[in-house]
Protein backbone atom coordinates (compact mmCIF):
# COMPACT_ATOMS: atom_id res chain seq x y z
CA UNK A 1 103.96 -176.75 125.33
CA UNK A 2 100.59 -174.71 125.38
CA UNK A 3 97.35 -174.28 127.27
CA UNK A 4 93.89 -173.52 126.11
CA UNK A 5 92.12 -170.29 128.17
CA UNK A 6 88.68 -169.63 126.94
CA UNK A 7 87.43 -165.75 127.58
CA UNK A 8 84.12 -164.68 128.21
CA UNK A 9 85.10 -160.91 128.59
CA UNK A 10 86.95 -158.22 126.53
CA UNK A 11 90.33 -159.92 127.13
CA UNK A 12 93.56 -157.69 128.39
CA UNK A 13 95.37 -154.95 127.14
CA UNK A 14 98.10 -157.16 126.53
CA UNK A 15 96.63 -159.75 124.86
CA UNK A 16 94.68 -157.77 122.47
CA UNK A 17 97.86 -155.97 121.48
CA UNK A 18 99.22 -159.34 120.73
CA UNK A 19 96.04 -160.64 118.80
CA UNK A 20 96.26 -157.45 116.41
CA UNK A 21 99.75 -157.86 115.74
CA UNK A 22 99.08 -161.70 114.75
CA UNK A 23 96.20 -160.33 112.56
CA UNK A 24 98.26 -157.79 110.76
CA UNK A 25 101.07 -160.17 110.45
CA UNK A 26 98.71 -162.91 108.99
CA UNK A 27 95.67 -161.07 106.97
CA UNK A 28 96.25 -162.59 103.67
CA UNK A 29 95.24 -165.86 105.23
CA UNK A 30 92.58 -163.76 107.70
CA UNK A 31 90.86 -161.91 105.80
CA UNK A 32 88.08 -162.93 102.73
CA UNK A 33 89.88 -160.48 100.15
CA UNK A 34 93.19 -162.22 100.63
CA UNK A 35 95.38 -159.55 99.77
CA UNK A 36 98.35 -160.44 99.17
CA UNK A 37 101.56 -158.82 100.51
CA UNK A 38 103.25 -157.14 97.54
CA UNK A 39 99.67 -155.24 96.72
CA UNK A 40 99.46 -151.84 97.60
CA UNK A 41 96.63 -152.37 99.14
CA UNK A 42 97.58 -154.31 102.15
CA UNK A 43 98.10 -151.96 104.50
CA UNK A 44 94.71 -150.49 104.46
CA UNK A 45 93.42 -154.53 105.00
CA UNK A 46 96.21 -154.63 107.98
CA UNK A 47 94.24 -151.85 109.54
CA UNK A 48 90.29 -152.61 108.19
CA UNK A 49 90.94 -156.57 109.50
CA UNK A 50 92.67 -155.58 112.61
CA UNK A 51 89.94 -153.06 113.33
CA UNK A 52 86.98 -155.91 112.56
CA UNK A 53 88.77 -158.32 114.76
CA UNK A 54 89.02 -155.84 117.90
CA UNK A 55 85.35 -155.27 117.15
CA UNK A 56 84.50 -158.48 118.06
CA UNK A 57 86.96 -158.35 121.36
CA UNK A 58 85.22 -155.62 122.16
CA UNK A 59 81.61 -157.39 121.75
CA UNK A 60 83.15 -159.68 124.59
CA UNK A 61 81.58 -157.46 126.93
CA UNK A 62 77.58 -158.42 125.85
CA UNK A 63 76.73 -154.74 125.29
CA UNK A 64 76.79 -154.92 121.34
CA UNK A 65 74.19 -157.29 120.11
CA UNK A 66 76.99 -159.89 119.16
CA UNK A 67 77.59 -163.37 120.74
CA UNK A 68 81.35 -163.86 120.58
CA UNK A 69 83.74 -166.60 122.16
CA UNK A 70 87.63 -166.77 122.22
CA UNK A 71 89.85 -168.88 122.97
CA UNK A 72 93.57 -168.56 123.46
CA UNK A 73 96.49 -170.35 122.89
CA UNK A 74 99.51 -169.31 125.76
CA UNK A 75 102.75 -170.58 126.52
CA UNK A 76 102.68 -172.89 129.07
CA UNK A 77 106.08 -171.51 130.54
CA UNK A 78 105.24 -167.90 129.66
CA UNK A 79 101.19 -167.89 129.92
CA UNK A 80 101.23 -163.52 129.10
CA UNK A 81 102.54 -164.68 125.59
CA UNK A 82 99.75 -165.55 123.18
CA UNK A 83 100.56 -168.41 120.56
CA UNK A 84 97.78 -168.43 118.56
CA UNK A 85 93.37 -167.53 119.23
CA UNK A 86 90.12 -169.20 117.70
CA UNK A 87 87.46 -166.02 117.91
CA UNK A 88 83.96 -167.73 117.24
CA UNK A 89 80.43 -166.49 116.81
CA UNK A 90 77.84 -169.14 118.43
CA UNK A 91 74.43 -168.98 117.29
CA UNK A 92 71.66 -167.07 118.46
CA UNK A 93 68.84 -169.49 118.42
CA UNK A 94 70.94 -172.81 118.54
CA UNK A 95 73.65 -173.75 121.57
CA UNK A 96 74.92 -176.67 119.61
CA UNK A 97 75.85 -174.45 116.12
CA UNK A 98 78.61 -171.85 116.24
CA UNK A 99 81.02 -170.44 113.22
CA UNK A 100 84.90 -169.88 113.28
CA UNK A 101 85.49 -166.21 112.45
CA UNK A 102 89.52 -166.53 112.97
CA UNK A 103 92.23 -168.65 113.59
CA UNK A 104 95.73 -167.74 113.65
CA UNK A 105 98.97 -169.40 115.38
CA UNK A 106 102.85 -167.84 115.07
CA UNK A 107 104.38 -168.38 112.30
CA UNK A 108 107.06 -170.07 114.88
CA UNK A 109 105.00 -171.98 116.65
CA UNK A 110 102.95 -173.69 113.80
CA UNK A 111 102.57 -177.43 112.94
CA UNK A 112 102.49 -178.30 117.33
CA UNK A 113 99.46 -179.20 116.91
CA UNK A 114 97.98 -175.45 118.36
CA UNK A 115 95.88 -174.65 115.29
CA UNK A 116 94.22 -178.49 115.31
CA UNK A 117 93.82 -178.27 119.55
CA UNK A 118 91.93 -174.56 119.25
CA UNK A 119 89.35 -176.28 116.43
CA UNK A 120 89.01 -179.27 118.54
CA UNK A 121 87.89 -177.08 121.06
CA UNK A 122 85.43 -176.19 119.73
CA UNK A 123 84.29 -178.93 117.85
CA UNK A 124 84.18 -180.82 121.40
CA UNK A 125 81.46 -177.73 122.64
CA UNK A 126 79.02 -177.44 119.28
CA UNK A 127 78.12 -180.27 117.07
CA UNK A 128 78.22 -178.00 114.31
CA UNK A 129 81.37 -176.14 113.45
CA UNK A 130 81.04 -173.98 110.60
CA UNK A 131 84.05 -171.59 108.67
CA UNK A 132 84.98 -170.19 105.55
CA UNK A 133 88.15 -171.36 104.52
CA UNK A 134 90.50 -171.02 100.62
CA UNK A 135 90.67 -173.74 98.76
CA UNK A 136 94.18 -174.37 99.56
CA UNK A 137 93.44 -174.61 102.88
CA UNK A 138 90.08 -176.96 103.21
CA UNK A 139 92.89 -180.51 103.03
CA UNK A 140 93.82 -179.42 106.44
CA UNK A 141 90.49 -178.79 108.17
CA UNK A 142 89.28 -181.97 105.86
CA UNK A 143 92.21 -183.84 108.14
CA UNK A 144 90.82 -182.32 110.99
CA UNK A 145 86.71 -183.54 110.69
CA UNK A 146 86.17 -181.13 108.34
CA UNK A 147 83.56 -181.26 105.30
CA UNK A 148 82.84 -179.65 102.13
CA UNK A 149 79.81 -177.82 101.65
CA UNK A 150 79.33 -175.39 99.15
CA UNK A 151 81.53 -172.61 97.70
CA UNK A 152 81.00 -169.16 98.79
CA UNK A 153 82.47 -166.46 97.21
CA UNK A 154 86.37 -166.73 97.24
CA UNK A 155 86.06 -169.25 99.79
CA UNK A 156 84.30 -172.56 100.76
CA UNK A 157 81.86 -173.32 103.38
CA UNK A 158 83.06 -175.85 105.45
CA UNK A 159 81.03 -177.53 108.55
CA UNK A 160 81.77 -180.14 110.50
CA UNK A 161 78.49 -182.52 109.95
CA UNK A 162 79.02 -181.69 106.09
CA UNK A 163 75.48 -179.69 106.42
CA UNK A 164 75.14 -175.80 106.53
CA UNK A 165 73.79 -175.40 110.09
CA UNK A 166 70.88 -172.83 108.82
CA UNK A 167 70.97 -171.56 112.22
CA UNK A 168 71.30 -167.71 113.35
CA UNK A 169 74.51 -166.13 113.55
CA UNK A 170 75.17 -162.76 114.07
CA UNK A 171 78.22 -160.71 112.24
CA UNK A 172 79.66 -157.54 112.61
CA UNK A 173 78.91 -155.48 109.47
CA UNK A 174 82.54 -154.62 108.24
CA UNK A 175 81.31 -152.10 105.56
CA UNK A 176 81.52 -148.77 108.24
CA UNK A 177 85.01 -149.56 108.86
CA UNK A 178 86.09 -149.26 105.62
CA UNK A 179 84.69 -145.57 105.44
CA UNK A 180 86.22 -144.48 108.57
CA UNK A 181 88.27 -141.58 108.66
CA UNK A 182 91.25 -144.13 109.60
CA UNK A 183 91.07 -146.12 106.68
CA UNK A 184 90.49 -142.72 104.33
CA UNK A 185 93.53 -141.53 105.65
CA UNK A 186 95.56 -144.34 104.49
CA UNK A 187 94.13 -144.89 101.62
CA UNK A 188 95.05 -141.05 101.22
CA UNK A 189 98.83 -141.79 102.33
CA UNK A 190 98.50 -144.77 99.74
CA UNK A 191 97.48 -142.78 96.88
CA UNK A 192 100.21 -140.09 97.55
CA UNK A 193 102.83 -142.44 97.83
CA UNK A 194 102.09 -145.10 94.81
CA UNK A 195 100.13 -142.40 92.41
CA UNK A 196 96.49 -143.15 91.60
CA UNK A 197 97.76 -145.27 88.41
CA UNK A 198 99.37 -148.03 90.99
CA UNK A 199 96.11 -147.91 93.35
CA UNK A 200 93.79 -148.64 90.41
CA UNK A 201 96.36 -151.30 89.31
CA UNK A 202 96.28 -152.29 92.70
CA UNK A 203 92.39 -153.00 92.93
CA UNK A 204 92.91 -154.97 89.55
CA UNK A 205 95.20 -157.67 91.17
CA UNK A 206 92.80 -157.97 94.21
CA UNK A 207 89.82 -157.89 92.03
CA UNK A 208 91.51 -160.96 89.71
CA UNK A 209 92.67 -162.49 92.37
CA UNK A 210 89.41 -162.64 93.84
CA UNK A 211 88.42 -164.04 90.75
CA UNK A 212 91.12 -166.83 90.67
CA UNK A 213 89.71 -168.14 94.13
CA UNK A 214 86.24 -167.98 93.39
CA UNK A 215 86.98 -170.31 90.52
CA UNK A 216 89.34 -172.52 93.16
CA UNK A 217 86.70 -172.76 95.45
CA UNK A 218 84.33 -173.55 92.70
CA UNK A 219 86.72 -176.83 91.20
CA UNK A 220 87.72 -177.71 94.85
CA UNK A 221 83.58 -178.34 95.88
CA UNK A 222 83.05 -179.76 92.74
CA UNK A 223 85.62 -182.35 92.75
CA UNK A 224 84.28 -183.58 96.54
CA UNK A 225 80.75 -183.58 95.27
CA UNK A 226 81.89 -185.58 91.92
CA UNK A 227 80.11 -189.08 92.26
CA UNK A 228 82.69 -191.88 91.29
């Protein structure tokens, strides 16, 4: 069993320790480049998502210009061990319109129905839900109220009236990280490990794969907007 606790603050030590290491453990499926495990590249995403999603915990505290909500998934019998979080970004200039940033359950704890009660949380505060989500993913957020409604990118925009909401919502800008001395230093470590002919292979396969989703995304919309 689980309970729901929604955060309006920058949430414990603990529990953002536990929300990075479900990030890093899950950023193919987190993050918009979709790296995939056996590319070179995925530690530097481990660290550049991880970093982006402790942003926004950090925003928790109003002093950064960002609105941010999370929610958390906790054992019911252990409630200091997180199961899985929804971290949302409500709208600036509409209280009814937010977008789902991230959501990520345990591997171990998946398919109890945590993922589906974190979404319905939200979808029972904002008449509009709005998120990004692969191609191979938008048949379970369809089964969950979900609609189609336009590709974007690698992924497609999903909302839950079937209507972009056009409203205001602010994002972190993610660009900075990536040219942090952090990330510089493993790319570094990277390079000196692999040799620079892996790393520019490397940035091929994300750079195709990217490619391959894009055109997912594109078949997926355009098979729910086909008129039979």
């Amino acid at each position: 069993m689980f309970i729901l606790s929604r955060l309006d603050s920058v949430p414990p030590e603990s529990f953002q320790n536990q929300i990075r290491e479900l990030v890093i453990h899950h950023v193919g499926e987190l993050s918009s480049v979709a790296i995939t495990a056996d590319n070179p590249l995925y530690p530097l995403y481990q660290y550049g998502v991880g970093m982006e999603v402790h942003q926004y915990l950090q925003a928790l505290d109003g002093t950064r210009g960002l609105a941010v909500a999370l929610t958390l998934a906790l054992d019911a019998e252990a409630p200091d061990q997180l199961l899985g979080f929804a971290l949302s970004l409500p709208a600036e200039d509409d209280e009814q319109a937010c977008s789902l940033a991230f959501l990520a359950v345990r591997a171990s704890h998946r398919r109890q129905g945590i993922a589906r009660a974190l979404l319905g949380d939200l979808q029972a505060r904002h008449a509009c839900v709005e998120l990004n989500a692969f191609a191979n993913q938008v048949p379970w957020f369809e089964a969950m109220g979900m609609q189609v409604v336009a590709a974007n990118g690698p992924q497609v925009l999903m909302s839950s009236t079937g209507q972009a909401s056009g409203a205001l919502i602010g994002r972190l800008d993610i660009a900075p990280i990536y040219q942090t001395a952090e990330v510089m230093q493993i790319h570094t470590y990277l390079l000196n490990q692999q040799g620079e002919d892996a790393m520019i292979e490397a940035e091929q396969m994300r750079d195709e794969r990217l490619d391959e989703l894009t055109a997912q995304a594109q078949e997926c919309v355009r098979q729910r907007k086909t008129v039979h």
